[in-house]
Protein backbone atom coordinates (compact mmCIF):
# COMPACT_ATOMS: atom_id res chain seq x y z
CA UNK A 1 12.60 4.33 25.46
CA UNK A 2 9.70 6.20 26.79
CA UNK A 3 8.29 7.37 23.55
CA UNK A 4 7.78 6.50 20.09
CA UNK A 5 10.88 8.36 18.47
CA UNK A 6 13.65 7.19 15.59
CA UNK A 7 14.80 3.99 16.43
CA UNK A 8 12.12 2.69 18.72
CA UNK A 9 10.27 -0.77 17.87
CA UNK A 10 7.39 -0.11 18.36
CA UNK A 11 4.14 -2.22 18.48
CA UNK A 12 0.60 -0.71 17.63
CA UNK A 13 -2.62 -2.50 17.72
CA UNK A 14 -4.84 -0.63 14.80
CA UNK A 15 -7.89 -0.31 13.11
CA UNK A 16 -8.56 1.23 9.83
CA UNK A 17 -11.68 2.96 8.36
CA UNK A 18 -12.39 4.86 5.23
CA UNK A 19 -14.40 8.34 5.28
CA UNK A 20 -17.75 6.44 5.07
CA UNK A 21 -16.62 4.98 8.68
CA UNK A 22 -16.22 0.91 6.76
CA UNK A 23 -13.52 -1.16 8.25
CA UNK A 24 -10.97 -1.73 6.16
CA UNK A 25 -8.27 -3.45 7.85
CA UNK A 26 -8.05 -4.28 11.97
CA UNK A 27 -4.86 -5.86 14.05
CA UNK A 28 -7.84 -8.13 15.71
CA UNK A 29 -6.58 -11.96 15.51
CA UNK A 30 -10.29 -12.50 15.02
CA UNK A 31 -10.42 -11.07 11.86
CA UNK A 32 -7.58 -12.19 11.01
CA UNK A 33 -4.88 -9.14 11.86
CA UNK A 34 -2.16 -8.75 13.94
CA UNK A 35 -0.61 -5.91 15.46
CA UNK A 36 1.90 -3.69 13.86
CA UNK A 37 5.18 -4.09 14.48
CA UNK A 38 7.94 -1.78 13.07
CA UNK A 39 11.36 0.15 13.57
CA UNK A 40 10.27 3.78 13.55
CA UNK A 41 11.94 6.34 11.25
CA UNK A 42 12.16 3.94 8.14
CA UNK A 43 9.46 4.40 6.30
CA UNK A 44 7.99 0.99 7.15
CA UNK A 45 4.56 2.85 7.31
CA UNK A 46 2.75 5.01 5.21
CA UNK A 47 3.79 8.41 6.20
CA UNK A 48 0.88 9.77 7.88
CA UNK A 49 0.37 6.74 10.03
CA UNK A 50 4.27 7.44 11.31
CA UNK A 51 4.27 11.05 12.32
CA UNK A 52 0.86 10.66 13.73
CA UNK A 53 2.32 7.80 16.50
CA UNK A 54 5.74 10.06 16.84
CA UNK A 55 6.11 10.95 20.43
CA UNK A 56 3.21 8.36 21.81
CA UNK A 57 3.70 6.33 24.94
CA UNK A 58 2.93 3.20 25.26
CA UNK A 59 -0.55 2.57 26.61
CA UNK A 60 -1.41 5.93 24.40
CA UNK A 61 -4.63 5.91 22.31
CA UNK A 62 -4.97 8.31 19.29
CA UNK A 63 -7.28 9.13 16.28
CA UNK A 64 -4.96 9.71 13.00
CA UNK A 65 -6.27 11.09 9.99
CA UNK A 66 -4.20 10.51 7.09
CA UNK A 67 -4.42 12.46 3.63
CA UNK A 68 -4.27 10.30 0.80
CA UNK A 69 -1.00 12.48 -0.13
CA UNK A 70 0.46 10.80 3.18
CA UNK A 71 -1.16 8.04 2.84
CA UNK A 72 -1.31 5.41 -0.45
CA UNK A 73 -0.87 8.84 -2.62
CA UNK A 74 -3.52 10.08 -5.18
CA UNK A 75 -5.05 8.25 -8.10
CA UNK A 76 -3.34 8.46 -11.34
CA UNK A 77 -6.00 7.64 -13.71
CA UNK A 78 -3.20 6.77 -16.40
CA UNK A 79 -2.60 4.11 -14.49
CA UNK A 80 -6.46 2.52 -15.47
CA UNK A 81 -5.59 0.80 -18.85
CA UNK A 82 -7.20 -1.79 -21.38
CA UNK A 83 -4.93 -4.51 -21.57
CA UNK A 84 -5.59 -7.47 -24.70
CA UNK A 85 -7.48 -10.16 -23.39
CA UNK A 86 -5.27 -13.06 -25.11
CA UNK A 87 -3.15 -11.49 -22.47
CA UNK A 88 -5.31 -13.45 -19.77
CA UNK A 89 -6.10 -16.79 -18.64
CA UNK A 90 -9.44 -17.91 -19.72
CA UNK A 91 -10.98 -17.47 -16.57
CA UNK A 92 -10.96 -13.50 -15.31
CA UNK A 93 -13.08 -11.83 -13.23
CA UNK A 94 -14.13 -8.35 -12.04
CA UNK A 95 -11.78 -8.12 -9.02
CA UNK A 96 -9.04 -10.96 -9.68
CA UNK A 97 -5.25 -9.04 -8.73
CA UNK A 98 -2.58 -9.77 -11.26
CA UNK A 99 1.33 -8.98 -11.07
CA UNK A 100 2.81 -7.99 -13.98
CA UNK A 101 6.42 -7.81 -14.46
CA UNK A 102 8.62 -5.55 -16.69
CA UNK A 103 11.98 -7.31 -18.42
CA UNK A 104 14.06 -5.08 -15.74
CA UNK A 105 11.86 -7.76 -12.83
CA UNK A 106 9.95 -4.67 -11.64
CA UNK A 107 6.06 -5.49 -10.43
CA UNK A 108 3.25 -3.68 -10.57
CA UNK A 109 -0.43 -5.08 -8.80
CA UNK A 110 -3.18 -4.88 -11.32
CA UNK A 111 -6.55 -5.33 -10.11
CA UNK A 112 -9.28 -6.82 -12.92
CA UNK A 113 -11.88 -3.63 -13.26
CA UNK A 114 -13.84 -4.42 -16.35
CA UNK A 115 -13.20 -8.03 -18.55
CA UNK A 116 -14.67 -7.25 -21.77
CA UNK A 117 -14.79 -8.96 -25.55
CA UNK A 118 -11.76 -7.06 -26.41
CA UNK A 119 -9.48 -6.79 -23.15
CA UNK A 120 -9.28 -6.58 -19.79
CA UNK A 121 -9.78 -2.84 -17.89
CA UNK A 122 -7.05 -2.99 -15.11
CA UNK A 123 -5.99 -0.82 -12.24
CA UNK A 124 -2.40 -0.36 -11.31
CA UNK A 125 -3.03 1.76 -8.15
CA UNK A 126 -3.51 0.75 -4.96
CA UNK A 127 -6.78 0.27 -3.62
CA UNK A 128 -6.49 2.77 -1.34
CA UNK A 129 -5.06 5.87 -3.63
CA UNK A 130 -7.03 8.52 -3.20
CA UNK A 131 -8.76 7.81 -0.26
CA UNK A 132 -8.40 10.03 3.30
CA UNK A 133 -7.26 6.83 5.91
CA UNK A 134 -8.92 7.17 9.44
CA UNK A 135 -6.61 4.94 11.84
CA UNK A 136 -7.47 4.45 15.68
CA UNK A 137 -4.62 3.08 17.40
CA UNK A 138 -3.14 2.10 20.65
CA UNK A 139 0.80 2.00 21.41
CA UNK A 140 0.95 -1.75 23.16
CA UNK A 141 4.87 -1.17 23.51
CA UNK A 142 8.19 0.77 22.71
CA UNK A 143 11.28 -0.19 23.28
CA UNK A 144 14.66 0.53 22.17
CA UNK A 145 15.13 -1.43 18.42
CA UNK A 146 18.03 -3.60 18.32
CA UNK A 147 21.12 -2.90 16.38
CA UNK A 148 20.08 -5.84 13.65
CA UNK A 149 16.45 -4.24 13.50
CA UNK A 150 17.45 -1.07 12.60
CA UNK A 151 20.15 -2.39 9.87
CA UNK A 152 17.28 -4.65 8.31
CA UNK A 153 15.05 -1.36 8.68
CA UNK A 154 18.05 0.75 7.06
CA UNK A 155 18.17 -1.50 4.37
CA UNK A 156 14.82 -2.62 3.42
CA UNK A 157 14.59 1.65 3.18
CA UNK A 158 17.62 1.47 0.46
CA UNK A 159 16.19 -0.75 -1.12
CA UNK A 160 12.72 0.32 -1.35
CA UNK A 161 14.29 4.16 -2.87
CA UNK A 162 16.02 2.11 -4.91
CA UNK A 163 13.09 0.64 -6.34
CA UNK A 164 11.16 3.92 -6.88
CA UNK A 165 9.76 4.59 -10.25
CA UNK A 166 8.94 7.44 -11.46
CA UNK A 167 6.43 5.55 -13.88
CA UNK A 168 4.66 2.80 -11.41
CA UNK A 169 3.55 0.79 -13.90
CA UNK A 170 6.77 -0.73 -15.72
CA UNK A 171 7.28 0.58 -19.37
CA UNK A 172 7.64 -2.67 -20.88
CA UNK A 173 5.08 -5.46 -18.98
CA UNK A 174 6.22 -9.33 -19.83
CA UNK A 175 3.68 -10.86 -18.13
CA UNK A 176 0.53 -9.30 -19.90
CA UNK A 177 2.14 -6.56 -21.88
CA UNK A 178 1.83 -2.89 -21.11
CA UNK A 179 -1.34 -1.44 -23.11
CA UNK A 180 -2.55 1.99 -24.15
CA UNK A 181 -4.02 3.63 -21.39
CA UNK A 182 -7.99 3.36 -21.36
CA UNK A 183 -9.82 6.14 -22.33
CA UNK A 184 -12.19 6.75 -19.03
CA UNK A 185 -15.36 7.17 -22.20
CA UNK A 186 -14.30 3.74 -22.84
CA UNK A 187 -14.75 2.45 -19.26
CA UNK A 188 -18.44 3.07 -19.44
């Protein structure tokens, strides 16, 4: 394979920046990255990322700006709740990430925004919702994916649409128990 088409495995060295131009994530070893490697066509990347590299060569350089609709998708500001703090260990702390998990075994990430008297303010999106991705990369190789990468690709696709939630926080949370959602006047 020539080019980076449906069924290629591909292997892309990256970095990432936000608008502001901050790194936010590098394949450098140094800093502790790797390169990406990936079947293309399944959705292993976030959409934006994979039809910017579609039709690259290897040894091919390219700037990709990604929307946040094609990238991590927008903020849902719903998903910013106030969660009891008996819900917690003792020790939390602005930033601490904590999985919760419904009775069905679906997770949701919940990053510590807030730890007040009352509760805990926690964020169920991803860190990067909402924000425009700026990705340089560099094709390092393409080749033709074999038949047992593209089955693991296939179904690691099923099962990710199989996953998909229209509500991504869980309806019922075991683990720390799903909350109203916070009031953005009470975030202040």
């Amino acid at each position: 394979m020539e080019t980076v088409q449906p069924n290629a495995f591909v292997t892309v060295e990256y970095t990432l920046k936000d608008d502001e131009g901050e790194l936010l994530d590098a394949s450098d070893p140094t800093m502790g990255g790797a390169p990406i490697e990936y079947v293309h066509g399944y959705g292993m990347l976030v959409p934006g990322l994979e039809l910017g590299l579609l039709g690259l060569r290897a040894g091919d350089t390219k700037e990709i700006e990604v929307s946040s609709e094609d990238g991590f998708g927008e903020r849902d500001e719903e998903l910013v709740m106030l969660v009891d703090r008996e819900d917690f260990p003792a020790e939390v702390h602005v930033g601490d990430e904590f999985v919760a998990e419904s009775s069905e075994g679906e997770e949701a990430v919940m990053h510590v925004l807030e730890v007040r008297e009352d509760g805990v303010v926690v964020d169920a999106n991803h860190p990067l919702a909402g924000e425009r991705l700026h990705y340089s990369v560099t094709v390092k190789s393409i080749r033709a994916a074999t038949q047992e990468e593209i089955e693991k690709a296939a179904a690691d696709l099923n099962e990710a649409e199989e996953e998909v939630n229209p509500d991504p926080v869980p309806q019922e949370l075991v683990t720390l128990g799903r909350k109203e959602p916070a009031d953005k006047k009470d975030l202040n």
